[in-house]
Protein backbone atom coordinates (compact mmCIF):
# COMPACT_ATOMS: atom_id res chain seq x y z
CA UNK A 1 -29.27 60.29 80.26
CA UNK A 2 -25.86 61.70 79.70
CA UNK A 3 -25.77 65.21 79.03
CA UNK A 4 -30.16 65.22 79.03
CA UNK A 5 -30.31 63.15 75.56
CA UNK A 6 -30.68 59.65 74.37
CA UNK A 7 -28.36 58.47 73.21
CA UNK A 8 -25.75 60.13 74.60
CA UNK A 9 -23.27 63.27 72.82
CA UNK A 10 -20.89 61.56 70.42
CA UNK A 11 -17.53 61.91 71.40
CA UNK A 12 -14.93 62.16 68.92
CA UNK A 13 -11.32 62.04 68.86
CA UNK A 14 -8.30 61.20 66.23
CA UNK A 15 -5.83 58.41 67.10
CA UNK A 16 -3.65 59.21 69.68
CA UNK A 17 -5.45 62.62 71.61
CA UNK A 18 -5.13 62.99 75.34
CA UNK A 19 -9.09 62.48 76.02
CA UNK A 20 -10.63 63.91 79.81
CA UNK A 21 -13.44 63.17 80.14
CA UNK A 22 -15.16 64.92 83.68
CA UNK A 23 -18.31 63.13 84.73
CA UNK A 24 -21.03 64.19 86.98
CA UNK A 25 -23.56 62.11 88.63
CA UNK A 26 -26.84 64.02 88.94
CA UNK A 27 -29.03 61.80 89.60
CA UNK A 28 -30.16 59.67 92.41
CA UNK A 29 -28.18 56.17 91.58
CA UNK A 30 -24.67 55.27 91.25
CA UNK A 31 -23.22 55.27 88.16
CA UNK A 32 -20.05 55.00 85.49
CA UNK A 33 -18.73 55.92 82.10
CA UNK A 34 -17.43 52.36 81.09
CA UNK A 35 -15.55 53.33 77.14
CA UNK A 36 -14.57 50.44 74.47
CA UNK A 37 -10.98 51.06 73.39
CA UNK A 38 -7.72 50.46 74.69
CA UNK A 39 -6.87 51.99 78.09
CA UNK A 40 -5.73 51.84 81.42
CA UNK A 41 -7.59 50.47 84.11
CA UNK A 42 -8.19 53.18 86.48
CA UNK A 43 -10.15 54.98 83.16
CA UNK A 44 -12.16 51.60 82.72
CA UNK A 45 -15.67 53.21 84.78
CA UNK A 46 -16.49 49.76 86.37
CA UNK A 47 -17.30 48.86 89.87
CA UNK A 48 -14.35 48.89 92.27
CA UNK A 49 -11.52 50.10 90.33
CA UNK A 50 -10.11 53.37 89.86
CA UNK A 51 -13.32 56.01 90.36
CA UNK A 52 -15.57 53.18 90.49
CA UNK A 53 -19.17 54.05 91.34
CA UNK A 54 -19.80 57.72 91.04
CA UNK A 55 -22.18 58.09 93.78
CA UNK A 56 -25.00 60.91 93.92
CA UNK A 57 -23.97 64.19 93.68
CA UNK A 58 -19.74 62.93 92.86
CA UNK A 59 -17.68 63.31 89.89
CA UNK A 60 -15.21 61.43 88.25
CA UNK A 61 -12.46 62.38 85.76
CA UNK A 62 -11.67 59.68 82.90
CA UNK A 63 -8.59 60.35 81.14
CA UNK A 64 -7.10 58.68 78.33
CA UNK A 65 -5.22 58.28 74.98
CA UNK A 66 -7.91 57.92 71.95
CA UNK A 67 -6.77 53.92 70.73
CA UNK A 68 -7.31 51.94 68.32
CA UNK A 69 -9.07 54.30 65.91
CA UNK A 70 -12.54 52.68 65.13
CA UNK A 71 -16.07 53.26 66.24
CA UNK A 72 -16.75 52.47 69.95
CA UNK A 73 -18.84 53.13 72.38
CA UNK A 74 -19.28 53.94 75.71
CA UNK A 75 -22.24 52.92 78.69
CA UNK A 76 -22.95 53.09 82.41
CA UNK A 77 -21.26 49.73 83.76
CA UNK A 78 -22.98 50.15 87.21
CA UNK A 79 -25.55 47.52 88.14
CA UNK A 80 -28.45 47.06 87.54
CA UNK A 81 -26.18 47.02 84.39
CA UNK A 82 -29.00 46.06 81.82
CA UNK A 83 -31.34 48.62 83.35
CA UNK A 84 -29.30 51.36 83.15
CA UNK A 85 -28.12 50.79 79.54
CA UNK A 86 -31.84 50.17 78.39
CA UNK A 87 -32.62 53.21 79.90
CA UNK A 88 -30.26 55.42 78.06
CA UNK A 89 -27.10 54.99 79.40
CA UNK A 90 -24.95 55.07 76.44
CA UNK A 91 -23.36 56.46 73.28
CA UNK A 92 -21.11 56.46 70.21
CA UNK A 93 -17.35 56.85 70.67
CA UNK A 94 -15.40 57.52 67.18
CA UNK A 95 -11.73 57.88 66.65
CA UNK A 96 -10.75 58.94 63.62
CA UNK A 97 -7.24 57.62 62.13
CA UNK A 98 -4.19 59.81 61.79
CA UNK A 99 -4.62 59.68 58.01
CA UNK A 100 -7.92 60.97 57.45
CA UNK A 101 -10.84 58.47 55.80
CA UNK A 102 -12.14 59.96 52.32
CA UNK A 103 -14.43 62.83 52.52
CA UNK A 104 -17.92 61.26 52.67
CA UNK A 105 -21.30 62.56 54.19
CA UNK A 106 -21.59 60.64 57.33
CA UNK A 107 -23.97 59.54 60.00
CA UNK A 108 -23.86 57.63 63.46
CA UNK A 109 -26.42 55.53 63.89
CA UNK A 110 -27.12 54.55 67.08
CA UNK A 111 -30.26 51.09 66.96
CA UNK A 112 -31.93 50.91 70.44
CA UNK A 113 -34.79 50.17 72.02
CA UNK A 114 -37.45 50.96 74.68
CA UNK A 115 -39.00 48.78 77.26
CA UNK A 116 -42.28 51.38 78.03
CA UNK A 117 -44.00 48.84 80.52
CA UNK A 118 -40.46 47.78 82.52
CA UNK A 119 -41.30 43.92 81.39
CA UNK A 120 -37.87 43.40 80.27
CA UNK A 121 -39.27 43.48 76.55
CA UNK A 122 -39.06 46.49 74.16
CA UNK A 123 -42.27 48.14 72.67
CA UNK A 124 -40.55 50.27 70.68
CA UNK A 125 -37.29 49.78 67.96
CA UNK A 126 -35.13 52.89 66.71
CA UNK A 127 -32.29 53.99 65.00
CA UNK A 128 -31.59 57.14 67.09
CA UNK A 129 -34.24 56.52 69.45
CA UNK A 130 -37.44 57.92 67.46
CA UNK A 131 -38.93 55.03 65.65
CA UNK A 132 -40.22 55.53 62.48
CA UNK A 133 -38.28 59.04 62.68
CA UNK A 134 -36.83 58.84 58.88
CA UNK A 135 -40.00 57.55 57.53
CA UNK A 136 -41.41 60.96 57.73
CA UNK A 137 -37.78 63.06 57.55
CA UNK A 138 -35.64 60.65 54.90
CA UNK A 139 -32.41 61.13 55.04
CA UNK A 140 -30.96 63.01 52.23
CA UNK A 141 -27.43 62.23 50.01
CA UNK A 142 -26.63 63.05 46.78
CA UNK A 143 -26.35 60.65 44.23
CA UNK A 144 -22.75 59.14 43.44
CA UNK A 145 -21.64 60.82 46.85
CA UNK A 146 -19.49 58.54 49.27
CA UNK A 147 -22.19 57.64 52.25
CA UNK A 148 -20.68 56.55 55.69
CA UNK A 149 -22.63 55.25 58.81
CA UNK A 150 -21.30 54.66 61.87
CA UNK A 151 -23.99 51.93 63.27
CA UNK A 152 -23.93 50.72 66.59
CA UNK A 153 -25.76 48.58 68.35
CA UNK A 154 -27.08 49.17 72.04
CA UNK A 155 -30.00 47.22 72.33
CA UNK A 156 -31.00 45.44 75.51
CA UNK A 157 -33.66 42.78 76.03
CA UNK A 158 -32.69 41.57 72.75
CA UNK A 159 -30.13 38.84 71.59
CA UNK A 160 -29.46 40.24 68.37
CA UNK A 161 -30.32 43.47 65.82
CA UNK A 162 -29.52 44.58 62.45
CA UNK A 163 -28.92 46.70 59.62
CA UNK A 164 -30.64 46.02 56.05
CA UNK A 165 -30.05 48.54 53.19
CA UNK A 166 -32.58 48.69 50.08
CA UNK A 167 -31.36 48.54 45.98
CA UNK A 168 -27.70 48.67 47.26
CA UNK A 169 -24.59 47.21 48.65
CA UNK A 170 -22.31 48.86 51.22
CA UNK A 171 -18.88 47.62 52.24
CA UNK A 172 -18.35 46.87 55.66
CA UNK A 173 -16.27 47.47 58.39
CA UNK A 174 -16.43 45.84 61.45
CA UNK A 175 -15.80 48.40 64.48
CA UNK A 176 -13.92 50.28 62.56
CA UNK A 177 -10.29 49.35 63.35
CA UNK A 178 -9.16 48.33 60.05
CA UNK A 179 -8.61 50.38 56.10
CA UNK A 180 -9.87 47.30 54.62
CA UNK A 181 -13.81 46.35 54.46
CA UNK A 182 -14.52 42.91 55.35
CA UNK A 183 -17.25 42.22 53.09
CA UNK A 184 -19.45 43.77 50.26
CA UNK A 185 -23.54 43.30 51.42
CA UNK A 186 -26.50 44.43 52.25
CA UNK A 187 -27.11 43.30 55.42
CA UNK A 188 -25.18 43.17 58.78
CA UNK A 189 -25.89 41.28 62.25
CA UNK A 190 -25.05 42.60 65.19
CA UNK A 191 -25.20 41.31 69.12
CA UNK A 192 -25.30 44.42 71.87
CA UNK A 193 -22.11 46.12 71.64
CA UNK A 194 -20.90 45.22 68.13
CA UNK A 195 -20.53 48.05 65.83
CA UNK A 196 -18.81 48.63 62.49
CA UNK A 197 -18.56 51.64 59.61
CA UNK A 198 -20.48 51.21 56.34
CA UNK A 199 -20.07 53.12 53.16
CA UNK A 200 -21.49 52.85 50.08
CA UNK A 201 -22.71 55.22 46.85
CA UNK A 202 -25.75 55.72 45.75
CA UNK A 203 -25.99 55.24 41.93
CA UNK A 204 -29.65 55.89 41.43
CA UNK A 205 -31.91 58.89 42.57
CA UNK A 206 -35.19 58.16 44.38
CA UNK A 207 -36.41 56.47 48.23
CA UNK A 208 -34.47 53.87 49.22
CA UNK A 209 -35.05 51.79 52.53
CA UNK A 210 -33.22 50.81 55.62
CA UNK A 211 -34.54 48.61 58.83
CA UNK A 212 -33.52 46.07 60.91
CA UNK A 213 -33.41 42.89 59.23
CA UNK A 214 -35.89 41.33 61.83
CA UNK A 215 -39.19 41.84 61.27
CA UNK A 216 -41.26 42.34 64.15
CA UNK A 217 -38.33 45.66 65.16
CA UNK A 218 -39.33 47.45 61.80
CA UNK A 219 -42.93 46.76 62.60
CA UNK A 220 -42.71 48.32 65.82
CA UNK A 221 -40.30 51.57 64.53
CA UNK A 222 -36.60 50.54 63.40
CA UNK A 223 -36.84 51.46 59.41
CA UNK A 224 -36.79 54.47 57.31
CA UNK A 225 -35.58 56.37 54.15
CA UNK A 226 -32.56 57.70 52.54
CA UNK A 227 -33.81 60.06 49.41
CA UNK A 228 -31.18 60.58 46.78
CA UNK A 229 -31.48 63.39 44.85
């Protein structure tokens, strides 16, 4: 884990912040902080460059500006890569723009997995890494208040996840590097890595449903509830 969570602390930044990021590696394998974004390649946390492998007991200092603003993310980029990200390895990196986005009540949401046999197969689907987590706990908003989600999507063994929102479209934003949405829907596809901002309003009051758009992953944990009230 970084920082003794899954997934990782959410860093956040607004465009154009001096970022340093100190890293230490307590645990018994080598590994990296590899962030998305724009930087230099001594900051990139891969394998023979700049810090490279963080061995055992060493640190590492990442420092950057915070470009493009979007939603990123960041993972361990030492091998046995997919291992290491399945595991936990990762988290959500947001930069905010210089001119603020509207006021909205927002979320990151973070869809993983967990492989609980070490097959190379998940058992278990999640957005924040408790399935089935905002069955029992919705999500609350308020009705006719702007909504915004940061969703990314970290999971391994898997080719491809989703989003799927019930009785309502959001517009879309893919990684978050642009003002203007991309689409109006209701559901977005996503390989490992890609990530993008949705909002939306709710106009109604009641339960409505999100999951991944595949069905066997909200079978086995990936769906919940946002109430309105």
């Amino acid at each position: 884990t970084y920082n003794g969570r899954v997934p990782g602390p959410t860093l956040r930044a607004r465009e154009g912040e001096r970022l340093r990021i100190r890293f230490v590696n307590g645990t018994k394998h080598p590994h990296t902080i590899h962030f998305h974004g724009i930087h230099r390649d001594l900051s990139d946390g891969i394998p023979g460059i700049g810090p490279g492998n963080v061995e055992p007991g060493g640190s590492a200092v990442y420092e950057f500006d915070a470009t493009p603003f979007g939603l990123h993310l960041y993972h361990c980029h030492s091998t046995p890569l997919a291992e290491h990200i399945a595991k936990g390895l990762y988290g959500a990196f947001v930069i905010d723009p210089e001119t603020s986005r509207p006021p909205a009540d927002e979320l990151v949401m973070v869809m993983n997995g967990f492989d609980t046999n070490f097959d190379r197969a998940n058992e278990v689907y999640a957005a924040n890494s408790i399935g089935f987590a905002y069955m029992d706990r919705p999500i609350q908003a308020k009705l006719n208040e702007l909504v915004r989600v940061y969703i990314v999507n970290v999971l391994e063994y898997d080719l491809i996840n989703s989003f799927h929102l019930h009785g309502n479209l959001f517009d879309y934003y893919p990684t978050g590097t642009s003002r203007t949405p991309s689409e109006l829907t209701d559901t977005v596809m996503l390989c490992q890595g890609q990530r993008g901002i949705a909002e939306w309003r709710f106009p109604h009051a009641g339960k409505f449903m999100f999951h991944a758009h595949q069905s066997e992953f909200t079978e086995l944990g990936w769906q919940g509830f946002f109430e309105v009230v």
